[in-house]
Protein backbone atom coordinates (compact mmCIF):
# COMPACT_ATOMS: atom_id res chain seq x y z
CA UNK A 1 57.57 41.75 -37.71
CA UNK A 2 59.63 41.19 -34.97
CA UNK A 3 59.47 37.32 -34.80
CA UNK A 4 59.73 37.55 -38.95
CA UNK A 5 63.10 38.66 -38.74
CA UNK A 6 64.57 37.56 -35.32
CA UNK A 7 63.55 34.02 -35.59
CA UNK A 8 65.85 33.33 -38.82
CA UNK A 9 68.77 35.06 -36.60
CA UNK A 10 67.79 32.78 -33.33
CA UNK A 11 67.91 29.69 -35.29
CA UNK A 12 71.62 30.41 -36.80
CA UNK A 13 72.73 31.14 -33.53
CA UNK A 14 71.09 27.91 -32.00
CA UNK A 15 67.78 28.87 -30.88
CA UNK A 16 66.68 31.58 -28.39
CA UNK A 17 63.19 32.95 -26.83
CA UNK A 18 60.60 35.49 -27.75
CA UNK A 19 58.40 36.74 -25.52
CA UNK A 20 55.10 38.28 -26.99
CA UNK A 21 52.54 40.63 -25.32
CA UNK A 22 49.74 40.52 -25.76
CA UNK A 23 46.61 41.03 -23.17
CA UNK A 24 44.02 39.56 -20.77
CA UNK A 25 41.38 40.94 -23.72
CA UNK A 26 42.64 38.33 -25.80
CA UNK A 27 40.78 35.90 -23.19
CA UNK A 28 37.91 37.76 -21.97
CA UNK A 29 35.49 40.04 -23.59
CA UNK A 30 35.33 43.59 -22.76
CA UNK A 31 32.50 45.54 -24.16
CA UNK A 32 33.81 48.44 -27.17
CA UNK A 33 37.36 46.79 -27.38
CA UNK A 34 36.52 44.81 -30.36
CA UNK A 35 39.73 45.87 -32.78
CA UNK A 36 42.07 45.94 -29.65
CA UNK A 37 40.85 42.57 -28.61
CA UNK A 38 41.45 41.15 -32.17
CA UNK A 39 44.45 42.01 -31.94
CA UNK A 40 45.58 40.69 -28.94
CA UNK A 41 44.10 37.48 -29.86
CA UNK A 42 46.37 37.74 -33.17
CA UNK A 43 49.34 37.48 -30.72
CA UNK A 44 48.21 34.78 -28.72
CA UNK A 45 47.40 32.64 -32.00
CA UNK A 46 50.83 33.31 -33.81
CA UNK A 47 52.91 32.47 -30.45
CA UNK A 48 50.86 29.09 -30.34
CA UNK A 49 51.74 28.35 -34.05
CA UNK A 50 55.41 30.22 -33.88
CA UNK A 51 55.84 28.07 -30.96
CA UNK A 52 55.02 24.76 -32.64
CA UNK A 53 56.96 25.80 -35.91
CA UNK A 54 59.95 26.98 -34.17
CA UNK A 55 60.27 24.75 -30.70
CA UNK A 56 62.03 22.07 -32.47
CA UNK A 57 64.59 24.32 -33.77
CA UNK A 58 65.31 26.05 -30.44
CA UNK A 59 63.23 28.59 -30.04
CA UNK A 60 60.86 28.67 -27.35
CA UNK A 61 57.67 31.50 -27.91
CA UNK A 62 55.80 32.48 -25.03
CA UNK A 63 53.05 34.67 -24.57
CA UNK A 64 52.18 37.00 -21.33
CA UNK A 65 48.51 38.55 -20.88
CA UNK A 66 48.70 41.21 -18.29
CA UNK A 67 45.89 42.85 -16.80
CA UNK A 68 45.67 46.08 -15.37
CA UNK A 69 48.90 47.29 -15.04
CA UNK A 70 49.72 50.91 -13.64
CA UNK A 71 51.57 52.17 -16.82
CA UNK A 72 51.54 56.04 -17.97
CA UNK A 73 49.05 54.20 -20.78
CA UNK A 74 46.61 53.43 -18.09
CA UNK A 75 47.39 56.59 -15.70
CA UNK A 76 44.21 58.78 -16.93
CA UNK A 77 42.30 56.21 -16.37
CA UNK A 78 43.54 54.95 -13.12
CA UNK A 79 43.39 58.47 -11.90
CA UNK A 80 39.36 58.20 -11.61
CA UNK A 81 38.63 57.13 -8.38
CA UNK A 82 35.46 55.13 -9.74
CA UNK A 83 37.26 53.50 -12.47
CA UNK A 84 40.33 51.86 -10.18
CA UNK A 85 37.80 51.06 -7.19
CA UNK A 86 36.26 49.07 -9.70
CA UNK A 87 39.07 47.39 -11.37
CA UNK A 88 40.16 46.76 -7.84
CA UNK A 89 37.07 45.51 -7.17
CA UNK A 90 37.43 42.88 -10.18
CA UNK A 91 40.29 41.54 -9.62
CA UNK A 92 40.83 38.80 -6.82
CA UNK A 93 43.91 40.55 -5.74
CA UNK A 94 42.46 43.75 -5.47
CA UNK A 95 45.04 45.89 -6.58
CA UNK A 96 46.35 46.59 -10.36
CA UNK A 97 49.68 45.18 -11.34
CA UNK A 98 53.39 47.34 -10.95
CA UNK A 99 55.52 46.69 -14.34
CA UNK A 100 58.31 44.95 -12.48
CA UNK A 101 55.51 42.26 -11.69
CA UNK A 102 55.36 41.86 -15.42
CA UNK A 103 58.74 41.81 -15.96
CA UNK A 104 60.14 39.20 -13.72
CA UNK A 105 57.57 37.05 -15.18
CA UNK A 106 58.94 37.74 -18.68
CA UNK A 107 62.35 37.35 -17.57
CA UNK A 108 61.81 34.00 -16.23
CA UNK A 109 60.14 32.78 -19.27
CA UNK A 110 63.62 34.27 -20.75
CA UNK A 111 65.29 32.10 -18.67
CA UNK A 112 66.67 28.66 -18.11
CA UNK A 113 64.65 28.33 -15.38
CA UNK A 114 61.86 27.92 -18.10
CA UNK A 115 63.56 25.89 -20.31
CA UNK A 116 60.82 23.35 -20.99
CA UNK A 117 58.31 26.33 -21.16
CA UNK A 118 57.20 26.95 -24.86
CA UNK A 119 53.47 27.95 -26.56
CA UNK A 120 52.49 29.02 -23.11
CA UNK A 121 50.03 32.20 -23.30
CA UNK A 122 50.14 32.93 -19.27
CA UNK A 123 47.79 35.28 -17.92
CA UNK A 124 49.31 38.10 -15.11
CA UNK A 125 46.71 39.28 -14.11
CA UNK A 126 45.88 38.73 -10.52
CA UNK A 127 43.21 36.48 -11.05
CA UNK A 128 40.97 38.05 -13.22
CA UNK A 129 40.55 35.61 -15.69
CA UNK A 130 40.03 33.04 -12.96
CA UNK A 131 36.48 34.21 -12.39
């Protein structure tokens, strides 16, 4: 809904950037998330067609799929020692992400410096969709 009605605004004013968010489970499977990855996979196939639509009227769409990031969404979970040990364990960094590493790469796909950056779905996620 958000695109829906900012995009019409962006494109008066000259163009502008979204960034969606959407999730590494819209690139890998993960047993028992089957609605949650279906969704996530809805984002990452509207910024790919938002981005073609839109791109030649100035507005760039980008997508970012974070991993495990320590969040207060994630805190139970993180809080069993078996459960980060092995989320540790599966990613090649070996750590979960903080939420300022997610936000400085949104806000430099919000700016300039990404200028020729659009329909990009950009995992940041430590490597765990490298395996």
């Amino acid at each position: 809904m958000g695109c829906k009605h900012a995009i019409p605004v962006m494109v008066r004013q000259g163009g502008g950037v979204i960034i969606n968010n959407a999730s590494i489970n819209a690139l890998v499977a993960m047993p028992g998330a089957d609605a949650y990855t279906a969704a996530k996979g809805g984002i990452v196939a509207l910024t790919r067609v938002l981005a073609s639509d839109w791109g030649p009227k100035g507005v760039r769409v980008n997508c970012i799929c974070p991993g495990g990031v320590d969040t207060p969404m994630i805190a139970p979970v993180l809080q069993d020692p078996q459960v980060r040990a092995a989320m540790e364990a599966n990613c090649p960094l070996g750590r979960v992400a903080s939420p300022e590493e997610i936000a400085r790469v949104a806000l430099f796909l919000a700016s300039d410096d990404s200028s020729y950056v659009n329909g990009v779905i950009l995992p940041v996620d430590g490597g765990w969709t490298a395996r």
